[in-house]
PDB file of N, CA and C in Angstrom:
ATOM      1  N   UNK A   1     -14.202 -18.487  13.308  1.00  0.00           N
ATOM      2  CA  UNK A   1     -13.151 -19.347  13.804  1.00  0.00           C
ATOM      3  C   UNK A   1     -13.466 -20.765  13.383  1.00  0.00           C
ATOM      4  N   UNK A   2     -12.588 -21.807  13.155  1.00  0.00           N
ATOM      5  CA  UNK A   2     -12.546 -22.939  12.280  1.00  0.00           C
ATOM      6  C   UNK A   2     -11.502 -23.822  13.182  1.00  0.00           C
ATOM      7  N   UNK A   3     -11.906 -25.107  13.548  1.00  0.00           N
ATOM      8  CA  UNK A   3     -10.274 -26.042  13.988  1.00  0.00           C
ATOM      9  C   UNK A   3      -9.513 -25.981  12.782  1.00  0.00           C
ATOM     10  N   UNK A   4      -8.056 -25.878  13.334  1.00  0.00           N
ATOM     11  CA  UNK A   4      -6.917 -25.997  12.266  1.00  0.00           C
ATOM     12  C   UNK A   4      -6.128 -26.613  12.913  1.00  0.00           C
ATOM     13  N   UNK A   5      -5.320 -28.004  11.976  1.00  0.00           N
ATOM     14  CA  UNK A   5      -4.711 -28.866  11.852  1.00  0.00           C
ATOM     15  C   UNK A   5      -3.421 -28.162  13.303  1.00  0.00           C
ATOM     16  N   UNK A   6      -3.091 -28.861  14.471  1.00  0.00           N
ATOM     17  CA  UNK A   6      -1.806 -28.449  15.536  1.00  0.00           C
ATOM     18  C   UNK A   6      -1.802 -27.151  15.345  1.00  0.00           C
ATOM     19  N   UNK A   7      -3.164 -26.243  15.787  1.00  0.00           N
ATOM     20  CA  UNK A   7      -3.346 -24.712  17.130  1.00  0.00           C
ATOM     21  C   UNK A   7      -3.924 -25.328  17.791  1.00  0.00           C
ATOM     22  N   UNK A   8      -3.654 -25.810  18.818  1.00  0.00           N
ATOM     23  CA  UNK A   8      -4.258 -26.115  19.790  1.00  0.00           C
ATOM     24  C   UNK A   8      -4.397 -25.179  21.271  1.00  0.00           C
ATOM     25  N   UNK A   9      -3.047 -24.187  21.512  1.00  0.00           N
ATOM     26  CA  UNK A   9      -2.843 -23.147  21.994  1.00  0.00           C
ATOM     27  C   UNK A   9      -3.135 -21.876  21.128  1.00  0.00           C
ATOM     28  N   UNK A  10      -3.411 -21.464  20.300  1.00  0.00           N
ATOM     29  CA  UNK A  10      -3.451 -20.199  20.017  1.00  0.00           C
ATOM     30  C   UNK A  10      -4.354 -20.663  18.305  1.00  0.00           C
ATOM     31  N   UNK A  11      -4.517 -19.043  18.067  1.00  0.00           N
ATOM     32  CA  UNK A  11      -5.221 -18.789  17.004  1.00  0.00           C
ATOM     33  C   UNK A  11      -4.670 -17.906  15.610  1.00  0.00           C
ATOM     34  N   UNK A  12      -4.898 -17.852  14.658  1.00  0.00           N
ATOM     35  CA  UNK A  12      -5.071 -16.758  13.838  1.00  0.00           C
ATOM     36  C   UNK A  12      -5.943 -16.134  13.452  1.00  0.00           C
ATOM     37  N   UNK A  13      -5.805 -15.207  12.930  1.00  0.00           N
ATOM     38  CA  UNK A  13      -6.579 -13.785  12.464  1.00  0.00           C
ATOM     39  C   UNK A  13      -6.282 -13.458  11.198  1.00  0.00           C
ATOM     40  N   UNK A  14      -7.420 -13.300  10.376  1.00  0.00           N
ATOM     41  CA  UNK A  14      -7.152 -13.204   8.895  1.00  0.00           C
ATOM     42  C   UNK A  14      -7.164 -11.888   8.638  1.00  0.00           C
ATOM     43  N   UNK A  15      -5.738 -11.167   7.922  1.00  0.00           N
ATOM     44  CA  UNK A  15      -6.290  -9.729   8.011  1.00  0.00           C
ATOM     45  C   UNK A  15      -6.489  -9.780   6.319  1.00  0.00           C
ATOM     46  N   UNK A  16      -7.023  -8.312   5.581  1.00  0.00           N
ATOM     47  CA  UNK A  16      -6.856  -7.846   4.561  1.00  0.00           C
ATOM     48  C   UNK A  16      -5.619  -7.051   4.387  1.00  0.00           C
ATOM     49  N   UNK A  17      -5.017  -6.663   3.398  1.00  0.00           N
ATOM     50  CA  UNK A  17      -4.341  -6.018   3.100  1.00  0.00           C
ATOM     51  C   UNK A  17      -5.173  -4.401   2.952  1.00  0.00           C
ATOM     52  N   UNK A  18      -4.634  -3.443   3.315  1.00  0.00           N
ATOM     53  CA  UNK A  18      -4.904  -1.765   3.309  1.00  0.00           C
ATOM     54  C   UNK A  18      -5.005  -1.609   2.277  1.00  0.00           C
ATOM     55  N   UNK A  19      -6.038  -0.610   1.584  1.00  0.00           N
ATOM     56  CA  UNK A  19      -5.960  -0.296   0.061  1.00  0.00           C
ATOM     57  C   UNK A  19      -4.473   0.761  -0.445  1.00  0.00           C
ATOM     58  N   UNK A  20      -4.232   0.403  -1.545  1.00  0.00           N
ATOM     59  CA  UNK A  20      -2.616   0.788  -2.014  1.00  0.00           C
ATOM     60  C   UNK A  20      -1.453   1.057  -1.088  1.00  0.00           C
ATOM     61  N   UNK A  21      -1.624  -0.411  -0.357  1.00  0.00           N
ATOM     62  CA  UNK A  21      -0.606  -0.935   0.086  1.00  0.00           C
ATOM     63  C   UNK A  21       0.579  -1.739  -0.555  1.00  0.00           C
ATOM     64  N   UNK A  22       1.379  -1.294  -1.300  1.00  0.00           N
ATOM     65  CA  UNK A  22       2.122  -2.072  -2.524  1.00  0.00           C
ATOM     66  C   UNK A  22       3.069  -2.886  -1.978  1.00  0.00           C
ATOM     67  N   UNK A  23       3.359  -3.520  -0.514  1.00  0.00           N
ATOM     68  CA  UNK A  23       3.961  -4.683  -0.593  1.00  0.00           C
ATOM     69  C   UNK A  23       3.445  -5.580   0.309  1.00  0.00           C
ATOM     70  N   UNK A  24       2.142  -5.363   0.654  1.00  0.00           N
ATOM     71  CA  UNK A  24       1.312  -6.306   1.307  1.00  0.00           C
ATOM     72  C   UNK A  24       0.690  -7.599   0.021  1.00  0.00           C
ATOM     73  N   UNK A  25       0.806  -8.640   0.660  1.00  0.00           N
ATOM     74  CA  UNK A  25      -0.085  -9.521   0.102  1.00  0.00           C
ATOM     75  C   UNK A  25      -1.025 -10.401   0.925  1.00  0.00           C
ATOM     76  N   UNK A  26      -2.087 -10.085   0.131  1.00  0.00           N
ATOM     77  CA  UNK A  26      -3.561 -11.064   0.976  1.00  0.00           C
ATOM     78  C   UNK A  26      -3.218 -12.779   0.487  1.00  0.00           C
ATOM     79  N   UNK A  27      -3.355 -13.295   2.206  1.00  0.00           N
ATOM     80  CA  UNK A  27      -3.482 -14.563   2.519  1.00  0.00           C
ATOM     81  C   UNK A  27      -4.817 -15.076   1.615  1.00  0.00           C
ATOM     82  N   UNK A  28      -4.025 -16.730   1.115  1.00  0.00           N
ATOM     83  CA  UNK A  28      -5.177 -17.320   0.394  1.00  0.00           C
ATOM     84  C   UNK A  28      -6.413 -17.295   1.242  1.00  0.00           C
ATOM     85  N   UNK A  29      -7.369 -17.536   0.815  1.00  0.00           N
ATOM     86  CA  UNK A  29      -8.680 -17.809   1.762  1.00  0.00           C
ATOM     87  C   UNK A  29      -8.672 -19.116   2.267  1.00  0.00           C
ATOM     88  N   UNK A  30      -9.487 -18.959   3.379  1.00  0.00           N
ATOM     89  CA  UNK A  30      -9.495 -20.227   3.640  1.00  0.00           C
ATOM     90  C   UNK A  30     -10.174 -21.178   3.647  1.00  0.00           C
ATOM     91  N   UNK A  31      -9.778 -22.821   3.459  1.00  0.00           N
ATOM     92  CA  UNK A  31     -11.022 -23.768   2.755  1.00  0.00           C
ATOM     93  C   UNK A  31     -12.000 -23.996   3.189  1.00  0.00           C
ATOM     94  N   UNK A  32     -12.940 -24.184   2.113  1.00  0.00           N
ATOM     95  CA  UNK A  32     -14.528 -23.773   2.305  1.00  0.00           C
ATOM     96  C   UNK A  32     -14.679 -25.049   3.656  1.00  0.00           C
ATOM     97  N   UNK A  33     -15.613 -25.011   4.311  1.00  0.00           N
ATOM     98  CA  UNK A  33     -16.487 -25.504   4.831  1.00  0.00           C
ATOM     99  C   UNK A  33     -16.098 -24.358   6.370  1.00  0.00           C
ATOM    100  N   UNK A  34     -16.648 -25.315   7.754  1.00  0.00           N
ATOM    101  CA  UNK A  34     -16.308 -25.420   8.846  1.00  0.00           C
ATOM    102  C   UNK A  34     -15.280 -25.941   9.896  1.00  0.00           C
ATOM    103  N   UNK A  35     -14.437 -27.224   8.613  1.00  0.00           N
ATOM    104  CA  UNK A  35     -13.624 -27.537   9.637  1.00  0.00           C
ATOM    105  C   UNK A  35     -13.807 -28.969  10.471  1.00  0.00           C
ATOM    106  N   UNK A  36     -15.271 -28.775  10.650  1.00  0.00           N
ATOM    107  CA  UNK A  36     -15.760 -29.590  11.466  1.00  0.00           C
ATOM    108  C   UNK A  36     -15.791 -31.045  10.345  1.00  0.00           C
ATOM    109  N   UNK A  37     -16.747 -32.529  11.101  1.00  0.00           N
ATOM    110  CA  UNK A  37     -16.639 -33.330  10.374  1.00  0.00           C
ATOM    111  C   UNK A  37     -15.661 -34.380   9.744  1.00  0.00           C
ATOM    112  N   UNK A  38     -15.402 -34.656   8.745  1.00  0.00           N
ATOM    113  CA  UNK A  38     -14.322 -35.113   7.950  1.00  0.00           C
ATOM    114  C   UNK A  38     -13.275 -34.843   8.038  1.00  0.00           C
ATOM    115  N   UNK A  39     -13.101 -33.547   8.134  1.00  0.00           N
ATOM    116  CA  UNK A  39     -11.703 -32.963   8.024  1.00  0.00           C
ATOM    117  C   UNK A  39     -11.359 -33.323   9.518  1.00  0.00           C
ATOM    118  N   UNK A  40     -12.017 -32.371  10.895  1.00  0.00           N
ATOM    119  CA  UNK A  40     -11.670 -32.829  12.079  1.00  0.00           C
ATOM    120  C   UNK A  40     -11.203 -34.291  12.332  1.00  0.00           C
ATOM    121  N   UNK A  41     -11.976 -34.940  11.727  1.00  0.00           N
ATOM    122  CA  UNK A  41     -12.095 -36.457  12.193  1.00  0.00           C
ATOM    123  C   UNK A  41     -10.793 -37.194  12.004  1.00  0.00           C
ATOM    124  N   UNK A  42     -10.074 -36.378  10.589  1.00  0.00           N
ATOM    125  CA  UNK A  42      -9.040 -37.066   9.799  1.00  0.00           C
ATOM    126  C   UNK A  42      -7.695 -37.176  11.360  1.00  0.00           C
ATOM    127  N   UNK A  43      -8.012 -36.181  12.020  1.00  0.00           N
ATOM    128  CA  UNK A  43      -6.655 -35.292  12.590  1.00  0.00           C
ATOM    129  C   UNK A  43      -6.477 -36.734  13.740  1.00  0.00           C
ATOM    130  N   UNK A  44      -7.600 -37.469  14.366  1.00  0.00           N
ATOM    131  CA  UNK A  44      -7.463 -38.838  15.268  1.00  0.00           C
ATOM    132  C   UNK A  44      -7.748 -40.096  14.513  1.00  0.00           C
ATOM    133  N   UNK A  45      -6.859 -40.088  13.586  1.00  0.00           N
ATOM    134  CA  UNK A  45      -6.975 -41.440  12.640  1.00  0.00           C
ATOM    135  C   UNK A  45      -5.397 -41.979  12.927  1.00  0.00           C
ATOM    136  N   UNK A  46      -5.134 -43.208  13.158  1.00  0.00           N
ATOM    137  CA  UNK A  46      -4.128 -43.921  13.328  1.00  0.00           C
ATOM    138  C   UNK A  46      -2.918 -43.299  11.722  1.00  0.00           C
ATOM    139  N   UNK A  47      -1.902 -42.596  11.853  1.00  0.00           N
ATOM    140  CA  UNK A  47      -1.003 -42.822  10.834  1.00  0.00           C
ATOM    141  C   UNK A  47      -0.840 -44.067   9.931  1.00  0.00           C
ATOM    142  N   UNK A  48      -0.290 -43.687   8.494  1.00  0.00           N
ATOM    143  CA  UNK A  48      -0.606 -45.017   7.654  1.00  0.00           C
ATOM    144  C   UNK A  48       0.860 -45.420   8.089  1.00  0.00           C
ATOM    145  N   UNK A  49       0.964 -47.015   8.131  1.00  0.00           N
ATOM    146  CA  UNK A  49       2.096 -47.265   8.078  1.00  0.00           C
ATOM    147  C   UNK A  49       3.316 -47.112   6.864  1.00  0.00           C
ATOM    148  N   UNK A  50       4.025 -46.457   7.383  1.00  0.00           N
ATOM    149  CA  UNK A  50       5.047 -46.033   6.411  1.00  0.00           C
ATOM    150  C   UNK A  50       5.641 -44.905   5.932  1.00  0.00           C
ATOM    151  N   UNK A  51       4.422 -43.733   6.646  1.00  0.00           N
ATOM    152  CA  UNK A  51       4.268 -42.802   6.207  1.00  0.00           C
ATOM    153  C   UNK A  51       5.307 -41.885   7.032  1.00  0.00           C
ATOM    154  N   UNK A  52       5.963 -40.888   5.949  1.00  0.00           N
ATOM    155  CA  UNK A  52       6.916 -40.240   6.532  1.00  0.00           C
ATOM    156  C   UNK A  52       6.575 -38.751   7.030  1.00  0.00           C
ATOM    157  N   UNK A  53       7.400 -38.289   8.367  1.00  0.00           N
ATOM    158  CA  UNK A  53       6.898 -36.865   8.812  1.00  0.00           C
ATOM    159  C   UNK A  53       6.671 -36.282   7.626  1.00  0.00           C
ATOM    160  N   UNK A  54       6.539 -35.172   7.735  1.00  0.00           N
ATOM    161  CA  UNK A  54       6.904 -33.830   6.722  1.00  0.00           C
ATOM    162  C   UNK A  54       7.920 -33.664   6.958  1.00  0.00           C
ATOM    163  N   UNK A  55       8.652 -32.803   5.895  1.00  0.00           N
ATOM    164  CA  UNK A  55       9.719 -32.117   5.950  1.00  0.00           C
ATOM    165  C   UNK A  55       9.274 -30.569   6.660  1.00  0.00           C
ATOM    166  N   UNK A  56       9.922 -29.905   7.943  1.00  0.00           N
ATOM    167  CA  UNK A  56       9.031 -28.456   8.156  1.00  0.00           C
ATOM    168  C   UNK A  56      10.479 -27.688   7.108  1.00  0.00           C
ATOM    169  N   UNK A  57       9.724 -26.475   6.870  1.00  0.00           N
ATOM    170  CA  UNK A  57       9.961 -25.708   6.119  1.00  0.00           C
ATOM    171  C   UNK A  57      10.628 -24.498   6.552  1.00  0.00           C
ATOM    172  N   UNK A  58      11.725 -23.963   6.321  1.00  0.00           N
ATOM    173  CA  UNK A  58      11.805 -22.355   6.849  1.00  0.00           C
ATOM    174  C   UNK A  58      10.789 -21.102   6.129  1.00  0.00           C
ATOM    175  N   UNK A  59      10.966 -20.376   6.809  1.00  0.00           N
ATOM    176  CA  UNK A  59       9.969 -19.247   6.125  1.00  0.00           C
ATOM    177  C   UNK A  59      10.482 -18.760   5.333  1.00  0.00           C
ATOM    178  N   UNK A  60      10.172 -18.238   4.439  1.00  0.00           N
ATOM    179  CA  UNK A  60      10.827 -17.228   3.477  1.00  0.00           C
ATOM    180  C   UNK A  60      11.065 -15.809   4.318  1.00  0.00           C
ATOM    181  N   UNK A  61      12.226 -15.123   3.669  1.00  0.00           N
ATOM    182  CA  UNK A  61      12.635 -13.834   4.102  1.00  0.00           C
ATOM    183  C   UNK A  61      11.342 -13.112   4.413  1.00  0.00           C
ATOM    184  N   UNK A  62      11.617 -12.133   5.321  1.00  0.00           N
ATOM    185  CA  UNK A  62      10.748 -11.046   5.246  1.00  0.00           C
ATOM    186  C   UNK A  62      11.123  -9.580   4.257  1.00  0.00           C
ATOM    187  N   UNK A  63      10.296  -9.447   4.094  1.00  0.00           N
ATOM    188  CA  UNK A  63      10.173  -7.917   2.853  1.00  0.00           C
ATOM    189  C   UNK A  63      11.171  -6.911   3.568  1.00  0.00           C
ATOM    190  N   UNK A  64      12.265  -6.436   3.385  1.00  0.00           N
ATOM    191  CA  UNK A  64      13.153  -4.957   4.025  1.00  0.00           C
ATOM    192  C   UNK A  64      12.143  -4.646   5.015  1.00  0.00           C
ATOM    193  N   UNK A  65      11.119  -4.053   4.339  1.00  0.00           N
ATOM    194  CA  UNK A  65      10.537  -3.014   5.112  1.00  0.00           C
ATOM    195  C   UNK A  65      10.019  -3.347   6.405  1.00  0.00           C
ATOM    196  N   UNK A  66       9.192  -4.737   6.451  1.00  0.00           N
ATOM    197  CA  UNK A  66       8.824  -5.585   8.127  1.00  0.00           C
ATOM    198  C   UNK A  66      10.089  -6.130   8.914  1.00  0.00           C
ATOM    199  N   UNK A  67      11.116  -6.631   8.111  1.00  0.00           N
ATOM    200  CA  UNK A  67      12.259  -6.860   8.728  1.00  0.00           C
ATOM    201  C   UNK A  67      12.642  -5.661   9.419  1.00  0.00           C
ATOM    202  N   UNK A  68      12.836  -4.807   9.053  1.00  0.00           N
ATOM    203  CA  UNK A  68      12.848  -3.065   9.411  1.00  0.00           C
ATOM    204  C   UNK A  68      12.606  -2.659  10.662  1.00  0.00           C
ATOM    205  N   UNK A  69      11.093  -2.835  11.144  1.00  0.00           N
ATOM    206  CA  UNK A  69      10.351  -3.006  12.006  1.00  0.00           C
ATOM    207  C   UNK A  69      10.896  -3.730  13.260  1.00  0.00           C
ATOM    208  N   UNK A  70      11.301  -5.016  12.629  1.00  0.00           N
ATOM    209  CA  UNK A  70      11.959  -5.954  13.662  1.00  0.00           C
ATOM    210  C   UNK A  70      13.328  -5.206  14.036  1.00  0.00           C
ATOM    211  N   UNK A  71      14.151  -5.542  13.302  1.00  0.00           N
ATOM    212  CA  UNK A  71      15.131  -4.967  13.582  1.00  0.00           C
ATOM    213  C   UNK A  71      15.463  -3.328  14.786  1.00  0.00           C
ATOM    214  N   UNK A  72      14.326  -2.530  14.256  1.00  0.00           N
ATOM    215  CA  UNK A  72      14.434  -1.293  15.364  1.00  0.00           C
ATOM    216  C   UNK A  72      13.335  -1.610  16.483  1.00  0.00           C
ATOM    217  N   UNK A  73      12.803  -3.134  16.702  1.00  0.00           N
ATOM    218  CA  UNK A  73      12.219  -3.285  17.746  1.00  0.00           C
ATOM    219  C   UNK A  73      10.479  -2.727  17.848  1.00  0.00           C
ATOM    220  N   UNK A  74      10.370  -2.375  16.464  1.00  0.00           N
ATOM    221  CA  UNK A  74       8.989  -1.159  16.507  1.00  0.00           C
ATOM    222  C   UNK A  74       8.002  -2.428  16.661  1.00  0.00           C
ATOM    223  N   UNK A  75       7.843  -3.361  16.908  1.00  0.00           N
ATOM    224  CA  UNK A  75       7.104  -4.712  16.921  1.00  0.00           C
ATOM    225  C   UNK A  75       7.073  -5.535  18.251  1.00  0.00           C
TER     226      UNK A  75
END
């Protein structure tokens, strides 16, 4: 487990993908260190002036087959 940038309530879990699973894809890894340090430190630094939110993003579709899932509630 690693701090990540706003979880402050909850966590993730890195899974693998199942062997010849053909529409799974494995999550990038995640960046080297701990987390701790520099990176932590960055997260209580005063904003630069000027600087604009992010834009948030929608997700991309889900694959038929997990949408699937959702859809008949099997989730």
């Amino acid at each position: 487990m690693r701090p990540w940038f706003a979880h402050r309530a909850h966590m993730h879990v890195r899974l693998r993908c199942p062997p010849g699973s053909l529409e799974c894809e494995d999550q990038a890894p995640s960046p080297p260190g701990d987390g701790c340090g520099a990176e932590l430190e960055s997260w209580f630094l005063p904003k630069k002036p000027g600087s604009t939110p992010p834009v948030k993003k929608s997700p991309p579709p889900l694959p038929p087959s997990c949408q699937a899932l959702l859809d008949k509630h099997l989730l």
